[in-house]
Protein backbone atom coordinates (compact mmCIF):
# COMPACT_ATOMS: atom_id res chain seq x y z
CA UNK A 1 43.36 20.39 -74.45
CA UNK A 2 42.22 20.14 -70.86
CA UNK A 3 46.54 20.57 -69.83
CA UNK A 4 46.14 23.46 -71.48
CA UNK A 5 43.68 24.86 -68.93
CA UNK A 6 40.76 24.76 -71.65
CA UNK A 7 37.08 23.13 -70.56
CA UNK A 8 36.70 20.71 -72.99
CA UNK A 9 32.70 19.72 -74.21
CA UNK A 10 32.79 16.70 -76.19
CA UNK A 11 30.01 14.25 -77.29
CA UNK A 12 29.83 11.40 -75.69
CA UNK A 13 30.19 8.22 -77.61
CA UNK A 14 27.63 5.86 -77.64
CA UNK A 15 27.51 2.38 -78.08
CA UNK A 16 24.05 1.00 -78.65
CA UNK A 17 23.39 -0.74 -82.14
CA UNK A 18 20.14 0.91 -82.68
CA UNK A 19 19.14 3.92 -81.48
CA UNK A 20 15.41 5.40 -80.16
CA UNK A 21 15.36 8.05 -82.70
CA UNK A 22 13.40 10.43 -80.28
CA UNK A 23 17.02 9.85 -78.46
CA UNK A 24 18.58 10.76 -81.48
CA UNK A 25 17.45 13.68 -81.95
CA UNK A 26 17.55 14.88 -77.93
CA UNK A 27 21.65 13.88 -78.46
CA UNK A 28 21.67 16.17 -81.42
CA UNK A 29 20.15 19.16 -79.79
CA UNK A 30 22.24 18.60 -76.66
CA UNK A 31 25.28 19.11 -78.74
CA UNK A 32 24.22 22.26 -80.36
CA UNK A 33 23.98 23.15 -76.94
CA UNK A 34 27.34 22.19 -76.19
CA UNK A 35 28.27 24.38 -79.06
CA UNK A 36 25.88 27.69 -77.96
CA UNK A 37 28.54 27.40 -75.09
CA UNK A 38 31.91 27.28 -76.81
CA UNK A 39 33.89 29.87 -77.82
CA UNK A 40 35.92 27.52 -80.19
CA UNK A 41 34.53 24.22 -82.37
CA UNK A 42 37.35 21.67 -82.92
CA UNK A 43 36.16 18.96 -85.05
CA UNK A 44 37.82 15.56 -84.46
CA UNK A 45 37.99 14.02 -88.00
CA UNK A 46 40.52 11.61 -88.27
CA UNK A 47 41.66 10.79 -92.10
CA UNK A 48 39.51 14.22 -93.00
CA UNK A 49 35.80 12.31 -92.83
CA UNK A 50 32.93 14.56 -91.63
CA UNK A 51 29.64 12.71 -91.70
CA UNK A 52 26.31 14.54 -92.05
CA UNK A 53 25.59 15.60 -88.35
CA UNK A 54 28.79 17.08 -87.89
CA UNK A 55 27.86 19.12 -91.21
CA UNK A 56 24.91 20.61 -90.01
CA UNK A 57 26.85 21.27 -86.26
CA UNK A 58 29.52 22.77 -88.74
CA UNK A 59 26.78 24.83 -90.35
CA UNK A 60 25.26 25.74 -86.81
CA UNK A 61 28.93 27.07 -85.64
CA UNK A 62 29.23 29.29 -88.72
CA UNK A 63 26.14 31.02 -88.11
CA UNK A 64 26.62 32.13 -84.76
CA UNK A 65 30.00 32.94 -85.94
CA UNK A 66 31.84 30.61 -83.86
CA UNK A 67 35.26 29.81 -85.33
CA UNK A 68 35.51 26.14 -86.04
CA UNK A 69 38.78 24.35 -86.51
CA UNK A 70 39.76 20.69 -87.76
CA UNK A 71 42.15 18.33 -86.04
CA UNK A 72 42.82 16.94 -89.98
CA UNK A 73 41.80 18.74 -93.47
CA UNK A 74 38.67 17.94 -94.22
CA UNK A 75 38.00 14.96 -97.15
CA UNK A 76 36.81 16.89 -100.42
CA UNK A 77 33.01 16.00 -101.20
């Protein structure tokens, strides 16, 4: 997406086996930040499996009326 010209904010992947869950939560408010800046949500869900966070950042998209798309159809749940 960033060929096309588009600024691309993505979460950052982390690799700690447990994490502080005051950190936890911090991540998860910086990405609804992420998305009060996007025009667009894309949601990377490869074989169609959206875990609960990405729900409720789903959720937090459709209220501010953001469109949200899906790299692959969503599993049925």
């Amino acid at each position: 997406m960033t060929l096309d010209l588009a600024i691309v904010l993505a979460p950052e992947a982390t690799e700690a086996p447990v994490l502080d869950p005051v950190l936890v939560r911090a991540l998860g408010e910086l990405h609804l930040r992420r998305i009060d800046l996007a025009d667009e949500v894309r949601i990377v869900n490869p074989g169609g499996y959206i875990g609960e966070a990405t729900r409720r950042e789903i959720a937090y998209a459709n209220a501010l009326g953001k469109p949200v798309t899906y790299f692959h159809e969503p599993s049925p749940s």
